[in-house]
Protein backbone atom coordinates (compact mmCIF):
# COMPACT_ATOMS: atom_id res chain seq x y z
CA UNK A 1 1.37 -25.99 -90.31
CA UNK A 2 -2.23 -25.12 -91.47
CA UNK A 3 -4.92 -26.72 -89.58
CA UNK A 4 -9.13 -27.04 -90.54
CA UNK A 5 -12.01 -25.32 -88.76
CA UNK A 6 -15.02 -26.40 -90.25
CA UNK A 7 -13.88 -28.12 -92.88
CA UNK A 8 -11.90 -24.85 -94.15
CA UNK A 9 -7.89 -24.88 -94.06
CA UNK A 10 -7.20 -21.89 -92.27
CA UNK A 11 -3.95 -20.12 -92.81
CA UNK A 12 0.14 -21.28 -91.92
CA UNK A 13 1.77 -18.00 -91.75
CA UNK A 14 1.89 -14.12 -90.91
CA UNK A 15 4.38 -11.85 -92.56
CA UNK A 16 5.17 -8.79 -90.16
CA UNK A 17 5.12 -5.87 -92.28
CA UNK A 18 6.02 -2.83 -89.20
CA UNK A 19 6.21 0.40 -91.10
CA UNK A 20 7.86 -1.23 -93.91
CA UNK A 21 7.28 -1.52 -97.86
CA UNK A 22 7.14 -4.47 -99.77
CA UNK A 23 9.64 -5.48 -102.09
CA UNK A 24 6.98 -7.61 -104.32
CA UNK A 25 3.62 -8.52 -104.33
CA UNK A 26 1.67 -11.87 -103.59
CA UNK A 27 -1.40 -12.32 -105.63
CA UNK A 28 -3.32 -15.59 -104.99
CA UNK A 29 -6.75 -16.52 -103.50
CA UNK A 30 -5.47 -17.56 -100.12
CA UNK A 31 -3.61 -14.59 -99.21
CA UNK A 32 -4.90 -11.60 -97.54
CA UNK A 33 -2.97 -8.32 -97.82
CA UNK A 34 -3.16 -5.85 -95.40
CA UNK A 35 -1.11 -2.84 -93.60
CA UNK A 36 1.78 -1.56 -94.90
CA UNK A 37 2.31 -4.28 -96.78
CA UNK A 38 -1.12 -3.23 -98.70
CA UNK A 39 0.51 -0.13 -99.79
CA UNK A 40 -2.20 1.74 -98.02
CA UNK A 41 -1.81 5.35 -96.05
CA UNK A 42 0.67 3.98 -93.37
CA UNK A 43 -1.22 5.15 -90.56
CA UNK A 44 -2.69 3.53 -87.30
CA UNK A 45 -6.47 4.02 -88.47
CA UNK A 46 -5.16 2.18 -91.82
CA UNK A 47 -3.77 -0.63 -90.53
CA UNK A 48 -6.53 -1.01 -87.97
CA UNK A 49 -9.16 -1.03 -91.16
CA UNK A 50 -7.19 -3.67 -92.92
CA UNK A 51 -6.69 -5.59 -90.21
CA UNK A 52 -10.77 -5.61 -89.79
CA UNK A 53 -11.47 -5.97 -93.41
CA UNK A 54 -8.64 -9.21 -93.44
CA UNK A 55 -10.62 -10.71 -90.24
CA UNK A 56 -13.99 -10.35 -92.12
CA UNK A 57 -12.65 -12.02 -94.99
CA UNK A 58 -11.25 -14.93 -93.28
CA UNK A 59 -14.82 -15.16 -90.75
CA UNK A 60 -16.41 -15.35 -94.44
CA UNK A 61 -13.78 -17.98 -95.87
CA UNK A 62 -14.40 -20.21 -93.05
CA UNK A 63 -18.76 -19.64 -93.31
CA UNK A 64 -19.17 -17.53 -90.21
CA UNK A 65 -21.62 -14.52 -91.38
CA UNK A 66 -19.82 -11.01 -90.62
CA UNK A 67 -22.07 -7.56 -90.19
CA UNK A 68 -22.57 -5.88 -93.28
CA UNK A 69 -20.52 -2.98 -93.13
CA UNK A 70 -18.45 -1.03 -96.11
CA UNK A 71 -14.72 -2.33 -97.22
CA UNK A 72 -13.92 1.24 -97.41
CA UNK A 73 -12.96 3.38 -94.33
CA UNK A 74 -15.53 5.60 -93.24
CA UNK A 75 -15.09 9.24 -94.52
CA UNK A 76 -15.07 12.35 -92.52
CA UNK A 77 -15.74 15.51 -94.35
CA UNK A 78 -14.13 18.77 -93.48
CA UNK A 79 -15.94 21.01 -90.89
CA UNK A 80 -18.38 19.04 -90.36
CA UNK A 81 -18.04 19.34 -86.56
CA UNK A 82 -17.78 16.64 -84.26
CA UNK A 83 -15.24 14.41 -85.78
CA UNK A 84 -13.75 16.73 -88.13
CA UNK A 85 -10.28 15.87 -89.84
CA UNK A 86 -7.57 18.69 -89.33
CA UNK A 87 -5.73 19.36 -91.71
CA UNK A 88 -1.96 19.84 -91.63
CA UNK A 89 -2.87 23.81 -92.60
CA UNK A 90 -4.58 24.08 -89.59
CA UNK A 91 -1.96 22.89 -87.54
CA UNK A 92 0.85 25.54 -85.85
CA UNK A 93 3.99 23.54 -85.44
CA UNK A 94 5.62 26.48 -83.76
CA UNK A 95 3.58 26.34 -80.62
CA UNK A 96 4.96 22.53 -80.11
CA UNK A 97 8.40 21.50 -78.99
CA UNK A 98 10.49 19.61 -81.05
CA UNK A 99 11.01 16.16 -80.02
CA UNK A 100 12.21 13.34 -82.23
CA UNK A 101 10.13 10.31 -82.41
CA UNK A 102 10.82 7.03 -79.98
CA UNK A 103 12.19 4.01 -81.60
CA UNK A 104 12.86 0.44 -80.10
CA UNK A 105 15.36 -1.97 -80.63
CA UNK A 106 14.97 -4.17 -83.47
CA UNK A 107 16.04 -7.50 -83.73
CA UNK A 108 18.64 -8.96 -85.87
CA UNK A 109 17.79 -10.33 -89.15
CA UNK A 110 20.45 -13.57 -87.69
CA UNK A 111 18.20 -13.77 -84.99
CA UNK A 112 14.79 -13.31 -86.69
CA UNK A 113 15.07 -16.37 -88.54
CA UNK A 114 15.34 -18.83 -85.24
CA UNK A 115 12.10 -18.29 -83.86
CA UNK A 116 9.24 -16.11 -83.48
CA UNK A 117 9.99 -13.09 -81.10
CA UNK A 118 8.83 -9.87 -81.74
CA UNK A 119 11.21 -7.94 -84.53
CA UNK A 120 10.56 -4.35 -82.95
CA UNK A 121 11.72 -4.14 -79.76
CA UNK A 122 9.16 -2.66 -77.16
CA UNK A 123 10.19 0.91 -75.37
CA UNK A 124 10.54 1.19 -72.32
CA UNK A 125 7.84 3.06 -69.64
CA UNK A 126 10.16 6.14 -69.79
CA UNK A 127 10.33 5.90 -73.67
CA UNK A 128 6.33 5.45 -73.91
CA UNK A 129 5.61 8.34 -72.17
CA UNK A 130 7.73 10.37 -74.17
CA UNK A 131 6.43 9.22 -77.43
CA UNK A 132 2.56 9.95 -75.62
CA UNK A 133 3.81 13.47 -74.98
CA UNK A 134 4.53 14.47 -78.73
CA UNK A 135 1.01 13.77 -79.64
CA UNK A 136 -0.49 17.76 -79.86
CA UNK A 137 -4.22 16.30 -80.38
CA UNK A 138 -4.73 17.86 -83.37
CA UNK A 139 -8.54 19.20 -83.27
CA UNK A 140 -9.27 18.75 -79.42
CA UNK A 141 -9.48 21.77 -77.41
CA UNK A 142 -6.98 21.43 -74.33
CA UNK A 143 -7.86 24.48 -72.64
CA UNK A 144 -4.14 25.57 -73.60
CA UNK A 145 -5.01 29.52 -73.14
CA UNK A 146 -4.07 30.70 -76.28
CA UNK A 147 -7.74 32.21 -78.16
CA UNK A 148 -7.57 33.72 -74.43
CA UNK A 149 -4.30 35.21 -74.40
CA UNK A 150 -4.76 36.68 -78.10
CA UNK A 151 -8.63 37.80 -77.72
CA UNK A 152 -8.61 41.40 -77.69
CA UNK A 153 -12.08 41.97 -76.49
CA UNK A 154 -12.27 39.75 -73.55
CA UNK A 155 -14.38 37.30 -75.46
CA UNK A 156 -13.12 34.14 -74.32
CA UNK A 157 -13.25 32.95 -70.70
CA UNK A 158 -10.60 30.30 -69.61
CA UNK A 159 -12.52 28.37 -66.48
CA UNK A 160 -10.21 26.55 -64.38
CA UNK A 161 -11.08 23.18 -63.10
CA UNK A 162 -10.33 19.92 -64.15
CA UNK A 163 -10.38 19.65 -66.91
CA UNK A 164 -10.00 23.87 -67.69
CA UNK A 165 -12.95 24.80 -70.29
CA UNK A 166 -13.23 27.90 -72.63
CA UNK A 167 -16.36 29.70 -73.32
CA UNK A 168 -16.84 32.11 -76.02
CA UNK A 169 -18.66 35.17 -75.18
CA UNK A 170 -20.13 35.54 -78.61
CA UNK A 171 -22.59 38.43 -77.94
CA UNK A 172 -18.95 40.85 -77.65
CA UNK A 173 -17.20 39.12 -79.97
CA UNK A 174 -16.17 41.65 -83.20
CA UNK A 175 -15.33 38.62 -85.82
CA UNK A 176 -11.30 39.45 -85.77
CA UNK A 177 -10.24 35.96 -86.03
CA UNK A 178 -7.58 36.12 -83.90
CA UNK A 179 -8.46 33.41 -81.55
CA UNK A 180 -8.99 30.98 -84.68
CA UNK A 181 -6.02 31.99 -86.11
CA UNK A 182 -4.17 31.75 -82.77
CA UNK A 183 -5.16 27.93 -81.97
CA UNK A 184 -2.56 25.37 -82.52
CA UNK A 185 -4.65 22.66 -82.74
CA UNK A 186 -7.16 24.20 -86.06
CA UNK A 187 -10.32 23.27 -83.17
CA UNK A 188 -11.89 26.79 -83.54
CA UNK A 189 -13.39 27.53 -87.00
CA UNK A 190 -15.16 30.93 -87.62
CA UNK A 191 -18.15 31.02 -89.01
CA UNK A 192 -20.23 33.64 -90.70
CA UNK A 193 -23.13 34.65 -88.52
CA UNK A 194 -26.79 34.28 -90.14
């Protein structure tokens, strides 16, 4: 049932959209779109936007002042160090092993309709963990070894510790590219020396 806050009626319903797409679209004043069901990219970062830029809107609809920040999602441009997006290109699938992605339960549509528990089922510990192990954290340097392995020149030093770091030994180091070229998360980038 919609209730007031401040003299506002605040909203009687939220449609799940999880990693679905909609069959039609609402249009009207009093409904906020967000998601998947916006039509959007369909990632995590998307949804997490929307679901800030749907929260702003309903702070303003009810007269609570929000920061001013943009609607739009904040753009990171290519190679522009910290922060930087990798690319797919970048990325060497063959270094990874195959694993196919986790999926709950889901409830059935019989049973959706008699209350409101949660339509994807929630993995288990076991399951979780799994799914946390085929992230390959695109852009982050784990220490993996690799630039070291392939470095013919001796160039990089892998430091052991926790966590291991790398250092580049740039003063020896003949431009070959191989370490770049070698990474299979795209986090080294050559760059022409000045």
């Amino acid at each position: 049932m919609p209730g007031s806050f401040a003299g506002v009626e605040v909203f009687d319903s939220i449609v799940s959209a999880i990693g679905q797409v909609a069959e039609s679209r609402v249009v009207h004043e009093r409904v906020i779109i967000g998601g998947d069901y916006e039509g959007g990219e369909a990632t995590v970062s998307h949804a997490i936007a929307s679901g800030r830029q749907g929260a702003g809107h309903i702070l303003e609809r009810i007269g609570i002042p929000t920061k001013n920040e943009s609607s739009e999602s904040p753009e990171v441009k290519r190679g522009s160090g910290k922060g930087r997006i990798i690319g797919y290109d970048l990325i060497k699938p063959s270094y990874f092993k195959k694993a196919l992605s986790v999926r709950g339960g889901k409830l059935d549509p019989g049973e959706r309709v008699k209350g409101f528990l949660e339509v994807a089922g929630i993995p288990r510990e076991e399951e979780l963990k799994l799914e946390a192990d085929r992230c390959i954290s695109c852009g982050n340097c784990t220490a993996c070894g690799y630039c070291w392995y392939f470095c013919p020149d001796a160039c990089v030093v892998l430091i052991g510790g926790k966590p291991n770091e790398i250092i580049f030994e740039t003063e020896f180091c003949k431009g070959c590219a191989l370490c770049s070229t070698s990474c299979p998360r795209g986090c080294i980038v050559m760059k022409r020396e000045e």
